[in-house]
N, C-alpha and C. Protein backbone atom coordinates (compact mmCIF):
# COMPACT_ATOMS: atom_id res chain seq x y z
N UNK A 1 -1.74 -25.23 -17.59
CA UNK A 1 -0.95 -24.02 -17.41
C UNK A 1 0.34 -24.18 -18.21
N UNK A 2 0.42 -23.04 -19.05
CA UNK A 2 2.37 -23.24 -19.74
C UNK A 2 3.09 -23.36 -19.01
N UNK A 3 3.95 -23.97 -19.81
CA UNK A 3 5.64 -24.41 -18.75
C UNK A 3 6.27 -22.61 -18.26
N UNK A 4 6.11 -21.73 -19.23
CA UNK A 4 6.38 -20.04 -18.08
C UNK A 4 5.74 -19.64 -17.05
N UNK A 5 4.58 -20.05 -17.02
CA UNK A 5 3.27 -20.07 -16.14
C UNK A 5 4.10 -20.04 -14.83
N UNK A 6 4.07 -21.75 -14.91
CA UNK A 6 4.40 -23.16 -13.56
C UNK A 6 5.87 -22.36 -13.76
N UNK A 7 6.84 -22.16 -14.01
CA UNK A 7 8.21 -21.39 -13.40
C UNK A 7 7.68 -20.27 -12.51
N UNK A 8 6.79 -19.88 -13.11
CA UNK A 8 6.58 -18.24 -12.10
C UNK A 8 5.99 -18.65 -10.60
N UNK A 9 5.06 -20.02 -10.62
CA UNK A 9 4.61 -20.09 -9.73
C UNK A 9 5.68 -20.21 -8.37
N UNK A 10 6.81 -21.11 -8.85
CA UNK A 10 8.15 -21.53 -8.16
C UNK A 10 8.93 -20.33 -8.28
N UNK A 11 9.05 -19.63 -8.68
CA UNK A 11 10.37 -18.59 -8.93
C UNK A 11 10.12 -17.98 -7.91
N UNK A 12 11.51 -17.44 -7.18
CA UNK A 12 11.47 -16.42 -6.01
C UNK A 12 11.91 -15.01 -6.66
N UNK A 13 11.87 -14.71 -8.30
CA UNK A 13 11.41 -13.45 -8.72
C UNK A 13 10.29 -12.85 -9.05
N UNK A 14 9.22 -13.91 -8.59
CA UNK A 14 7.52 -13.62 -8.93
C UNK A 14 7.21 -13.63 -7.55
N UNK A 15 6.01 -12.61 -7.37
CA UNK A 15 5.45 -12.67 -5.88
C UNK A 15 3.45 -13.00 -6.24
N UNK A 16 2.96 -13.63 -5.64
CA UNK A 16 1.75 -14.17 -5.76
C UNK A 16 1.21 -13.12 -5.19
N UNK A 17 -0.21 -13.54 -6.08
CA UNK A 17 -1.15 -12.17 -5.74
C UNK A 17 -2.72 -12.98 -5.95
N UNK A 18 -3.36 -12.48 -4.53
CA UNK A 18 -4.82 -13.06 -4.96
C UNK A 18 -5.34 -11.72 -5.42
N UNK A 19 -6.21 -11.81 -7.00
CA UNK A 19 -6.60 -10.59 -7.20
C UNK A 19 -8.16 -10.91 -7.48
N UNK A 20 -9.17 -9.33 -7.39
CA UNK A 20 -10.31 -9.64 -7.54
C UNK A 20 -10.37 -9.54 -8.50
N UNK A 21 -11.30 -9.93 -9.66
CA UNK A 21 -12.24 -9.62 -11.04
C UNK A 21 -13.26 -9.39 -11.33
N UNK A 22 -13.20 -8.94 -12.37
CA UNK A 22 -15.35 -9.24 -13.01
C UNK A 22 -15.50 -10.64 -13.78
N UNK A 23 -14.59 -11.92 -13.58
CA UNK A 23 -14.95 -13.07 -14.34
C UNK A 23 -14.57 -12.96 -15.77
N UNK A 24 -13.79 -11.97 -16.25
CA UNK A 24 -13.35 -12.24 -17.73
C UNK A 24 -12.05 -11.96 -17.67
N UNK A 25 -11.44 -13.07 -18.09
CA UNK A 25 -10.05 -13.66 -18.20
C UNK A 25 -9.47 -12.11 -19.11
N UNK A 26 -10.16 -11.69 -20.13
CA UNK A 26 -9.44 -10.73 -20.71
C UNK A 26 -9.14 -9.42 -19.90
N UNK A 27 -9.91 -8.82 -19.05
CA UNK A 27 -10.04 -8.02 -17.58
C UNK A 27 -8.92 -7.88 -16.99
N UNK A 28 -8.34 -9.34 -16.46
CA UNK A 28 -7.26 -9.66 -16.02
C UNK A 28 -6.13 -9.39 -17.15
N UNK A 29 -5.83 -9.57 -17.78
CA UNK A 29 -4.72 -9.24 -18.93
C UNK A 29 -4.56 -7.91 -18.69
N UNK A 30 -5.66 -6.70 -19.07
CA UNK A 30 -5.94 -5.20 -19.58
C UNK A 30 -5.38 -4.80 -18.25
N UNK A 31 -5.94 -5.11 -17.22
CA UNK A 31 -5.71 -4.74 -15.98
C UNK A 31 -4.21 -4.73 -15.26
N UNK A 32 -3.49 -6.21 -14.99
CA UNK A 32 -2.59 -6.44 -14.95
C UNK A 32 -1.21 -6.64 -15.91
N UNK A 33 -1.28 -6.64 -17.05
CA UNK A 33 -0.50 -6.41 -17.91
C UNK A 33 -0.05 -8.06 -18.31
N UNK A 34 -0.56 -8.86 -18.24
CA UNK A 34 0.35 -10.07 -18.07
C UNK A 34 -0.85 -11.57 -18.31
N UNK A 35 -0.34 -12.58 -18.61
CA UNK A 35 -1.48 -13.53 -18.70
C UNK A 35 -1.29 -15.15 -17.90
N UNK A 36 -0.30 -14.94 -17.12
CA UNK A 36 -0.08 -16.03 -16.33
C UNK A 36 -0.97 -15.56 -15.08
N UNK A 37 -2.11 -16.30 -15.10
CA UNK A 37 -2.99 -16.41 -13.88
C UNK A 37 -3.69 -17.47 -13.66
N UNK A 38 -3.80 -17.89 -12.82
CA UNK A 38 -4.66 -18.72 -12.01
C UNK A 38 -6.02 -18.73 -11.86
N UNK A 39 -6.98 -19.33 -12.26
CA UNK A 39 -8.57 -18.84 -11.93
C UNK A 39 -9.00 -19.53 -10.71
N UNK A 40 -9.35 -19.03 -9.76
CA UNK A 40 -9.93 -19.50 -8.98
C UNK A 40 -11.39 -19.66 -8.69
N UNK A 41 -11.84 -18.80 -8.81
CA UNK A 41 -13.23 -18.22 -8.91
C UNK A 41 -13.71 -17.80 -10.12
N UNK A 42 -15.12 -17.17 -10.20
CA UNK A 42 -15.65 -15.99 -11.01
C UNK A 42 -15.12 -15.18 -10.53
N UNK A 43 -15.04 -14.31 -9.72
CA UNK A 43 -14.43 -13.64 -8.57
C UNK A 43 -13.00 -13.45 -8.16
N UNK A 44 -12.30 -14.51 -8.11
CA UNK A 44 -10.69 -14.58 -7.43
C UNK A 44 -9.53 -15.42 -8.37
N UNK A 45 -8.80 -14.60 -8.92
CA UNK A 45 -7.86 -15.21 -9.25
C UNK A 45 -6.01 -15.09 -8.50
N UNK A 46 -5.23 -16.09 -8.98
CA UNK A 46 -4.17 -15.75 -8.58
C UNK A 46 -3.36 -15.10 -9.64
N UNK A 47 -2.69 -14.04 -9.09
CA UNK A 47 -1.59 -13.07 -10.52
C UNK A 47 -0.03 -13.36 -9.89
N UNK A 48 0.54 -13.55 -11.06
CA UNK A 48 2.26 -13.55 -10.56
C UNK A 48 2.67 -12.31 -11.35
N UNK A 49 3.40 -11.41 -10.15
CA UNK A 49 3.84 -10.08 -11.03
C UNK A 49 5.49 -10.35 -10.28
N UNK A 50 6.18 -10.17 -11.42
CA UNK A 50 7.84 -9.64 -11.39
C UNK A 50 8.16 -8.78 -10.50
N UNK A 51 8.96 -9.11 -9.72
CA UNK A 51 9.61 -8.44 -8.36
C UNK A 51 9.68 -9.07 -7.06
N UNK A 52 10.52 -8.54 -6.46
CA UNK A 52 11.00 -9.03 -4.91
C UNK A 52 10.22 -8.07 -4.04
N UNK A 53 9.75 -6.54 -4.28
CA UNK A 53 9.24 -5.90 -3.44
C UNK A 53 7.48 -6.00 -3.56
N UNK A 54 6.47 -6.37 -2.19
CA UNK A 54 5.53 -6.53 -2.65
C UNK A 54 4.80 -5.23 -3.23
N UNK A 55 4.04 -5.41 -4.05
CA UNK A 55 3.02 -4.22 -4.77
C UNK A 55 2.07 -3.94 -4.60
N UNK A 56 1.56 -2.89 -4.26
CA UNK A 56 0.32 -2.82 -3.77
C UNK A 56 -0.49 -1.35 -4.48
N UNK A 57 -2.00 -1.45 -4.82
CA UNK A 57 -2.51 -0.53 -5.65
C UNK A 57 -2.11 -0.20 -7.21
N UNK A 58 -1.44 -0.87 -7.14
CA UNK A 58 -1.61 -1.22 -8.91
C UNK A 58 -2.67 -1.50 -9.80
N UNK A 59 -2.40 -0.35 -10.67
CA UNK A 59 -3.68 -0.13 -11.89
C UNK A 59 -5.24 0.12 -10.65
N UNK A 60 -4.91 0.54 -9.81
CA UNK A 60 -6.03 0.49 -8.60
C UNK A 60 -7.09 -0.92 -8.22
N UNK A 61 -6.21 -1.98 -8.40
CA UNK A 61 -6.10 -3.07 -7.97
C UNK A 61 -6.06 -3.51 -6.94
N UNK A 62 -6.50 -4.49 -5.70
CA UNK A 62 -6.35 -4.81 -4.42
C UNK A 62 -5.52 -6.33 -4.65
N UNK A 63 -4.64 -6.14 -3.82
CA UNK A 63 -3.41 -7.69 -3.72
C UNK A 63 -3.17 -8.07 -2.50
N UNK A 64 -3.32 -9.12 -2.60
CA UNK A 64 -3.41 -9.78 -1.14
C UNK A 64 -2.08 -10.93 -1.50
N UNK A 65 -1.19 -10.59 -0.74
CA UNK A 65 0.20 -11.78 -1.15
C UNK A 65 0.05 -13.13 -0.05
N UNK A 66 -0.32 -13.95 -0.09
CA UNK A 66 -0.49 -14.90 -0.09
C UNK A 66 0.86 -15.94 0.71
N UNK A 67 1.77 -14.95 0.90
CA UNK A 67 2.65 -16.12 1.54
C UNK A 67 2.96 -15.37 3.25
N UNK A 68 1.95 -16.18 3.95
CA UNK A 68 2.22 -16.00 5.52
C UNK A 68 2.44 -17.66 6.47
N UNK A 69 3.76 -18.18 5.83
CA UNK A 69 3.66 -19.80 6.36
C UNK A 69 4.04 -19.63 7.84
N UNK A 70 3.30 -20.75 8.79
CA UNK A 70 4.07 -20.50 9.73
C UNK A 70 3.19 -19.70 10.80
N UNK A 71 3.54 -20.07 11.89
CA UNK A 71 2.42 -19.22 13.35
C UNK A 71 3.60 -17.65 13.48
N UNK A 72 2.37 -16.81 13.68
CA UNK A 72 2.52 -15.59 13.48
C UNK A 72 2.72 -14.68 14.92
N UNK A 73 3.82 -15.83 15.76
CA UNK A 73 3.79 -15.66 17.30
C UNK A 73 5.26 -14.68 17.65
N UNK A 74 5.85 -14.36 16.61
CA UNK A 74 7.20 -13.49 16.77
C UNK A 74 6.79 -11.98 16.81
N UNK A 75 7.11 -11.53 18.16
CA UNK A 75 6.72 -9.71 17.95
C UNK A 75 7.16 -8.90 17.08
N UNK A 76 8.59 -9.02 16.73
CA UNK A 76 9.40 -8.42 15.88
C UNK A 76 9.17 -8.26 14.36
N UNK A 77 8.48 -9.90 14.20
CA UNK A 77 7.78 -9.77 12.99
C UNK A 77 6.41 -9.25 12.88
N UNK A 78 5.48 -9.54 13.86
CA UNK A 78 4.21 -8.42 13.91
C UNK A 78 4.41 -6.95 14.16
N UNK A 79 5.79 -6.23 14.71
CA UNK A 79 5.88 -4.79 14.83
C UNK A 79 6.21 -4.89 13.77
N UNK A 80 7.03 -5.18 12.72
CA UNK A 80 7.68 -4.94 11.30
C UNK A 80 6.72 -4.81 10.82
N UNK A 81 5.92 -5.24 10.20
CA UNK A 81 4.92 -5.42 9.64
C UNK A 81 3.21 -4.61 10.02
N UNK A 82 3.88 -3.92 10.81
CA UNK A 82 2.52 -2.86 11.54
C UNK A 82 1.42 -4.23 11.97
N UNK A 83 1.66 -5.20 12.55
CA UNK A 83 -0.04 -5.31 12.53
C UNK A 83 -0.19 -5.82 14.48
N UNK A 84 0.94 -5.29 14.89
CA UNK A 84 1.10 -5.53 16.36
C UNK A 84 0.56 -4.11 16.73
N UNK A 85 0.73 -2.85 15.76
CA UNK A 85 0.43 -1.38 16.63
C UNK A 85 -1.68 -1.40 16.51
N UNK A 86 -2.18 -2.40 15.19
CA UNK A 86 -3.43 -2.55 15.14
C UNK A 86 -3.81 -3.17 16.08
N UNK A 87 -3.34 -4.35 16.16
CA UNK A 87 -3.93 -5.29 17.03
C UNK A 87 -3.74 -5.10 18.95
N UNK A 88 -3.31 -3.69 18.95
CA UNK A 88 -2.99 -3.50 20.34
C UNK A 88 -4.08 -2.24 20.64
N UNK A 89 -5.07 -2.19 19.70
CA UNK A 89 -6.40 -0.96 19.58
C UNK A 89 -7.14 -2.08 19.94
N UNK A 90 -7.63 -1.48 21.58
CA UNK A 90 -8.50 -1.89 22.29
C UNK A 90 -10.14 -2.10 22.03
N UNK A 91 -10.26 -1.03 20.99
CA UNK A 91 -11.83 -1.16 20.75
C UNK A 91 -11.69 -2.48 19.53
N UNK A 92 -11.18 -2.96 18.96
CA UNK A 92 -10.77 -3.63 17.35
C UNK A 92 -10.77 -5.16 18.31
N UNK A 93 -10.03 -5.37 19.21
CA UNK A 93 -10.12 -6.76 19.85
C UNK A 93 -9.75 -7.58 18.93
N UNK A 94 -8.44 -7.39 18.34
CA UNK A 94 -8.20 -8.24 17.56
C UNK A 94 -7.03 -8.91 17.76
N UNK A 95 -7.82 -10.66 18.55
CA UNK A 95 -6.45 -11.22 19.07
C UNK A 95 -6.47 -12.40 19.10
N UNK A 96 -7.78 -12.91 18.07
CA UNK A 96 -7.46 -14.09 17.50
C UNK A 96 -7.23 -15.19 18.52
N UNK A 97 -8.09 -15.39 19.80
CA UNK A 97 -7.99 -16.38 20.29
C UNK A 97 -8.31 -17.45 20.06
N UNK A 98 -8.04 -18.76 20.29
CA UNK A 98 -8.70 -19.97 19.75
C UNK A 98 -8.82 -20.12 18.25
N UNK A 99 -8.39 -19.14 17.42
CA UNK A 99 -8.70 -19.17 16.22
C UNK A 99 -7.46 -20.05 14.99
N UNK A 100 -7.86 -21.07 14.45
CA UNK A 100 -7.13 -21.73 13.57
C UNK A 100 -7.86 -21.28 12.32
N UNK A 101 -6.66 -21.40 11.02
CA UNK A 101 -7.39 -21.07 10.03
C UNK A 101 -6.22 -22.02 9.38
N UNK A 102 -6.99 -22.69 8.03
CA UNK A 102 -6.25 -23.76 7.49
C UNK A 102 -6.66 -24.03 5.74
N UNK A 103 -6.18 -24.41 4.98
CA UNK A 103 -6.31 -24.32 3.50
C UNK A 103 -5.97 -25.60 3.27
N UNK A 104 -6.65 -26.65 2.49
CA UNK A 104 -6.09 -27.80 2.36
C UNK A 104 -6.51 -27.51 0.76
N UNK A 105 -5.61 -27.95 -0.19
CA UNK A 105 -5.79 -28.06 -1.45
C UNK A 105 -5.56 -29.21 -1.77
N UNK A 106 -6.73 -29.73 -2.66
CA UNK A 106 -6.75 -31.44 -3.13
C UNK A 106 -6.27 -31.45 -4.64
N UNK A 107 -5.79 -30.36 -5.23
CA UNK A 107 -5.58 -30.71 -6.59
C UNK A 107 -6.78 -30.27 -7.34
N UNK A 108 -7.89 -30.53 -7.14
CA UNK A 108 -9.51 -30.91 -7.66
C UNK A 108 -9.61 -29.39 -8.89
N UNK A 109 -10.48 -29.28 -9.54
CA UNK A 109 -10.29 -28.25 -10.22
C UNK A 109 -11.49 -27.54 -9.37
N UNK A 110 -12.07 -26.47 -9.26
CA UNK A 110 -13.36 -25.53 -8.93
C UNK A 110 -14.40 -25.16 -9.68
């Protein structure tokens, strides 16, 4: 990855984005405007786009931002964020008991 790349990854003026593809690196360019990405997949890459506010539906794009560190046990931050008025719809049962979810990255390439 270029040395502009690896700044964006660290910069708190880039916001991370898992985005989907069709597997061609050029896709990602046309699409997003930009060529610092991450491949993860055929399927999933990571995009760093410029800004503090997150973005969403771009170029009719789906972005999933990627930074939720931390147990998600503060109300204030689940009402902010609408997902306390979802998760309080009784038919949806969505309350995540017993449920851990965890990401360990070894470096390894994919």
């Amino acid at each position: 990855m270029e040395t502009r790349c690896i700044n964006r990854v660290y910069s708190e003026d880039y916001q991370d984005y898992i985005v989907e593809y069709t597997g061609l690196p050029d896709f990602l360019e046309s699409q997003y405007g930009d060529d610092c990405f991450q491949l993860v997949s055929y399927r999933f890459a990571v995009a760093y786009h410029y800004g503090r506010e997150v973005q969403s539906g771009i170029n009719s794009g789906v972005y999933i931002v990627p930074h939720c560190y931390g147990l998600m046990s503060s109300e204030q931050v689940l009402e902010s964020a609408g997902i306390a008025k979802v998760q309080r719809q009784p038919v949806l049962q969505l309350y995540g008991n017993g449920i851990m979810v965890g990401f360990i990255d070894t470096g390894s390439g994919v």
